[in-house]
Protein backbone atom coordinates (compact mmCIF):
# COMPACT_ATOMS: atom_id res chain seq x y z
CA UNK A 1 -9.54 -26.58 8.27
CA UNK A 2 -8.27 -24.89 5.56
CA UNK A 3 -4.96 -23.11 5.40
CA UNK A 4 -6.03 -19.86 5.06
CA UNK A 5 -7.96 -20.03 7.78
CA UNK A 6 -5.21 -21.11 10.28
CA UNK A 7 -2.72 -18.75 8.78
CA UNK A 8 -2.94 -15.83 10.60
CA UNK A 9 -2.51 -17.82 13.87
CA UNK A 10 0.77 -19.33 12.00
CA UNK A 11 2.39 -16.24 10.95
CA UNK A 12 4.00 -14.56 13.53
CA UNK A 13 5.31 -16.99 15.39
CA UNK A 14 8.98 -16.86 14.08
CA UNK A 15 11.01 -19.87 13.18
CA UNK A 16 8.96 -22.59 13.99
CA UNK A 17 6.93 -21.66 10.96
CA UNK A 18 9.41 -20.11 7.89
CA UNK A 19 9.91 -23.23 6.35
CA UNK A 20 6.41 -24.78 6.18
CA UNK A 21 5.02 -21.54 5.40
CA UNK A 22 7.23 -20.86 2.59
CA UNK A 23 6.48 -23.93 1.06
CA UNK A 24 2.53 -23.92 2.02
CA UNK A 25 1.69 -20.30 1.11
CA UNK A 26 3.53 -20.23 -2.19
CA UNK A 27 1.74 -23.42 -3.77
CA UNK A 28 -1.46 -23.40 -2.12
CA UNK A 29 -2.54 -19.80 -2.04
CA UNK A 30 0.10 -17.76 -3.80
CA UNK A 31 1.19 -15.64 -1.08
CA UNK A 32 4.51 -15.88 0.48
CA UNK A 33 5.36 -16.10 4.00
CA UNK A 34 7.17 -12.65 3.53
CA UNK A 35 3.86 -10.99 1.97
CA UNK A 36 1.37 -12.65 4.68
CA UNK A 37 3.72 -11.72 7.39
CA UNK A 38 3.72 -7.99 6.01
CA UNK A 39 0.11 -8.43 5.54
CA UNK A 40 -0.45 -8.96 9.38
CA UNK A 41 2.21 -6.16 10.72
CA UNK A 42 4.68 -9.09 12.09
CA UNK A 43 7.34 -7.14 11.84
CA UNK A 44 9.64 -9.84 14.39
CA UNK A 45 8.41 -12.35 11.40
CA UNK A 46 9.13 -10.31 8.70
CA UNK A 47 13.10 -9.48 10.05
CA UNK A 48 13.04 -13.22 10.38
CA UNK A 49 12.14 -13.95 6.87
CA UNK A 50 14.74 -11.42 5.30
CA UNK A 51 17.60 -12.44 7.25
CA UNK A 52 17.22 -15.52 6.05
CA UNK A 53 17.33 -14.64 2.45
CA UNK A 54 13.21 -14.20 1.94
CA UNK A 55 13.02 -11.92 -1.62
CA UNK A 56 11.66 -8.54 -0.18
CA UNK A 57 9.82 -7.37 -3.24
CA UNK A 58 8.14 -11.16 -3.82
CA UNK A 59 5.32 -10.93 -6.43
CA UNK A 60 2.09 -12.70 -5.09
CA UNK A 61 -0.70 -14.08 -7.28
CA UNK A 62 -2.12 -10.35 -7.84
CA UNK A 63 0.61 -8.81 -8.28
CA UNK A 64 1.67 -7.08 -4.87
CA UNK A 65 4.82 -6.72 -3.23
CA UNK A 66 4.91 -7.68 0.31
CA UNK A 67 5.95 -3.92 0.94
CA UNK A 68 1.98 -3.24 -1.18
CA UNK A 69 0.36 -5.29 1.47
CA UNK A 70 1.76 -3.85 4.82
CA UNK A 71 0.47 -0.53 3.12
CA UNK A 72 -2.30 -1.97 2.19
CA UNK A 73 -2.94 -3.34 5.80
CA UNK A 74 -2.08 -0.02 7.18
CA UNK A 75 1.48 -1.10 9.20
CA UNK A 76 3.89 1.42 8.89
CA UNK A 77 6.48 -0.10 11.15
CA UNK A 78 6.49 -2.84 8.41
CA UNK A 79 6.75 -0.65 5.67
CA UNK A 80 9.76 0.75 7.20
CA UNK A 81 11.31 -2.13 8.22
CA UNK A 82 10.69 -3.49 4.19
CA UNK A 83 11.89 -0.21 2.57
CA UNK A 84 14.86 -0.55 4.87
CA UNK A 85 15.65 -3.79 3.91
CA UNK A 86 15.70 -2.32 0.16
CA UNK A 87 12.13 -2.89 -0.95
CA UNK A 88 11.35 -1.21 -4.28
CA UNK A 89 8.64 1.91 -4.38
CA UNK A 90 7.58 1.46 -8.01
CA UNK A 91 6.51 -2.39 -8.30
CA UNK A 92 3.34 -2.08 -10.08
CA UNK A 93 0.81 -4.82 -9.68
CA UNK A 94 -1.53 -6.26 -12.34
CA UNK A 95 -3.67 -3.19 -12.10
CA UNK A 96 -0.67 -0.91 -12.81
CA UNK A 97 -0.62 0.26 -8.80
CA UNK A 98 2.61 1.06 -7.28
CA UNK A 99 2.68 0.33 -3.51
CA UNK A 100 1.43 3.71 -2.44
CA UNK A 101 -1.74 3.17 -4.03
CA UNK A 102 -2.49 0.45 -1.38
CA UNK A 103 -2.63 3.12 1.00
CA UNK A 104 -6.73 4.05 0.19
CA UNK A 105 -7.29 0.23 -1.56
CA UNK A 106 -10.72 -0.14 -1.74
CA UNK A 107 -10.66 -3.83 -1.46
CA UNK A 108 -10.85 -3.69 2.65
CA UNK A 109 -13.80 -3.18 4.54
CA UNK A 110 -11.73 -1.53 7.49
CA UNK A 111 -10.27 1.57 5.53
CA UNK A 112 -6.82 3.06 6.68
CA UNK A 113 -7.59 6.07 9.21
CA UNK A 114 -6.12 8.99 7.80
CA UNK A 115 -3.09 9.28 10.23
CA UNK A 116 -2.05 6.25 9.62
CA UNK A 117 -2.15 7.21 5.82
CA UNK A 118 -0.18 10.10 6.13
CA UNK A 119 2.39 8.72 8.13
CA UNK A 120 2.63 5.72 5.51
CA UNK A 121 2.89 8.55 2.84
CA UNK A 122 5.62 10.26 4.23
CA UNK A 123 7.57 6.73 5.21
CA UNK A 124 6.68 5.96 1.29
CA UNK A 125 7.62 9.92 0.18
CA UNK A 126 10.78 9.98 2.64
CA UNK A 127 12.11 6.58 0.43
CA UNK A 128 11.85 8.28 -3.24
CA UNK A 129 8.21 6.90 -3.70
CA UNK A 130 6.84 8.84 -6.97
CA UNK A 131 3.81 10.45 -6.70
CA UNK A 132 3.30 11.38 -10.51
CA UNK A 133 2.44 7.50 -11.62
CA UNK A 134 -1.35 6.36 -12.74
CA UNK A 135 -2.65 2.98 -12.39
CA UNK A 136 -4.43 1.88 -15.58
CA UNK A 137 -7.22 3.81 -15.04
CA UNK A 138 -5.24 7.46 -14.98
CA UNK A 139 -5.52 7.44 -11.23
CA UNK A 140 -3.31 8.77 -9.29
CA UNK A 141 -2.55 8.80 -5.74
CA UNK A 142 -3.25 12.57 -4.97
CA UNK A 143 -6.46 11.64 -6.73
CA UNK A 144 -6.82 8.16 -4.32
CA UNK A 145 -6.33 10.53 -0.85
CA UNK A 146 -8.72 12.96 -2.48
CA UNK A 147 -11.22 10.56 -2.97
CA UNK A 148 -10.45 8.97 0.82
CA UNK A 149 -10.75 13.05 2.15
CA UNK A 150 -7.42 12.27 3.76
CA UNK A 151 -6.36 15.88 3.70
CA UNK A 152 -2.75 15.46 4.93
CA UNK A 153 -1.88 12.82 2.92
CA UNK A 154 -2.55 15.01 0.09
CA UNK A 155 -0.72 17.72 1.10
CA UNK A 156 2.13 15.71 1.59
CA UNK A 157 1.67 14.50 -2.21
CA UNK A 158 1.30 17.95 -2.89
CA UNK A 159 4.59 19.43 -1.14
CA UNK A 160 6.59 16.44 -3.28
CA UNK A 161 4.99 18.02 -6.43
CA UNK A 162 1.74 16.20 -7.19
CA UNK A 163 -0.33 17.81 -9.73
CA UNK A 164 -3.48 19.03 -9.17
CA UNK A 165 -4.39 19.00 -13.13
CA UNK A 166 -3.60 15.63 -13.68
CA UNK A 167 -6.87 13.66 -15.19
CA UNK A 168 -7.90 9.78 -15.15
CA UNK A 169 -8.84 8.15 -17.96
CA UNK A 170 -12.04 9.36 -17.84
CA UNK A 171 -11.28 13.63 -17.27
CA UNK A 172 -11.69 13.67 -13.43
CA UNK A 173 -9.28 15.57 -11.31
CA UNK A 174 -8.34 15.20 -7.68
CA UNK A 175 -10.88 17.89 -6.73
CA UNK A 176 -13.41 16.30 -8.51
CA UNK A 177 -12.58 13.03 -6.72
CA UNK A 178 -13.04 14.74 -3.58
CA UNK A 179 -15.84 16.74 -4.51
CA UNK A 180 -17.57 13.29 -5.45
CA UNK A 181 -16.56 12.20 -2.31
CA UNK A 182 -18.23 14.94 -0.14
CA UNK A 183 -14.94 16.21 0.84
CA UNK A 184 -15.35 19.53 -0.28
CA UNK A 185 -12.89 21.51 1.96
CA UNK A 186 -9.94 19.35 0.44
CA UNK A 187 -11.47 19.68 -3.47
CA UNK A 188 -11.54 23.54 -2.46
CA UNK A 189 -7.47 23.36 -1.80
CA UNK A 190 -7.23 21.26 -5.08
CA UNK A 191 -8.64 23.85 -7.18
CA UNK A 192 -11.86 22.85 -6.82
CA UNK A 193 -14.78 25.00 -6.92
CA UNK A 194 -17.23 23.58 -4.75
């Protein structure tokens, strides 16, 4: 059986595992123990790892942070436990995403519900995340929670100073993203006129 598919049985079960997961994850898969345990919301794994010296803002084969990937996976307890353990806000990964853009990644089937976004936001907003940074496509993340609809997410980009005139690479706005989206109530409070 392969190793990924035993994994998430592995992680999580503390000490028994650090050392062959360190090892296994790094060379066969490119993840680190630290990232797959943030991945999965083992926070008891994840204080494990860091008191032992694990590197809290690891760099995985695509570029995340393990503190991208508990957003990502929609944990907040994990992303407060990383970010108080000193994980950097503004790692960018090979797409030019910062962590908070993990919050509406569109590489998951099961999206983040949009409390569980806003609460990540304001962990990520409350620990000097900056919300005036574009991937390499000009996106932003006021423009990612428009496009999600997840309304109080972007009004707590907004109250940190988000702008609502910022464009992508190819002219689109935040309202237009959630115009596009069907979310026409939030475009409308982005300037929007839908």
């Amino acid at each position: 059986m392969p190793i990924r598919q035993r994994m998430p049985a592995n992680v999580g079960q503390g000490e028994c595992c650090i050392c062959v997961l360190t090892v296994v994850i790094n060379s066969q898969l490119g993840y680190t123990a630290l990232s797959s345990a943030s991945a999965r919301g083992h926070d008891t794994t994840v204080e494990l790892l860091l008191s032992r010296a694990a590197t809290v803002d690891s760099i995985d084969k695509d570029g995340n942070t393990p503190l991208a990937k508990a957003i990502k996976f929609g944990h907040p307890s994990t992303v407060e436990l990383l970010l108080k353990h000193g994980a950097r806000t503004d790692v960018p990964n090979e797409t030019g995403a910062t962590p908070l853009f993990h919050v509406w990644s569109e590489q998951r089937e099961e999206k983040t519900d949009e409390q569980t976004a806003a609460e990540i936001v304001r962990i990520m907003l409350d620990h000097g995340a900056a919300v005036e940074v574009s991937d390499k496509g000009g996106m932003t993340p006021l423009m990612a929670a428009a496009k999600s609809g997840h309304t109080s997410a972007a009004e707590l980009l907004l109250g940190k100073g988000a702008s609502v005139a910022s464009t992508d690479k190819e002219g689109r706005t935040a309202a237009q993203y959630a115009s596009a989206g069907g979310h026409h109530e939030l475009a409308k409070k982005l300037g929007g006129g839908d």
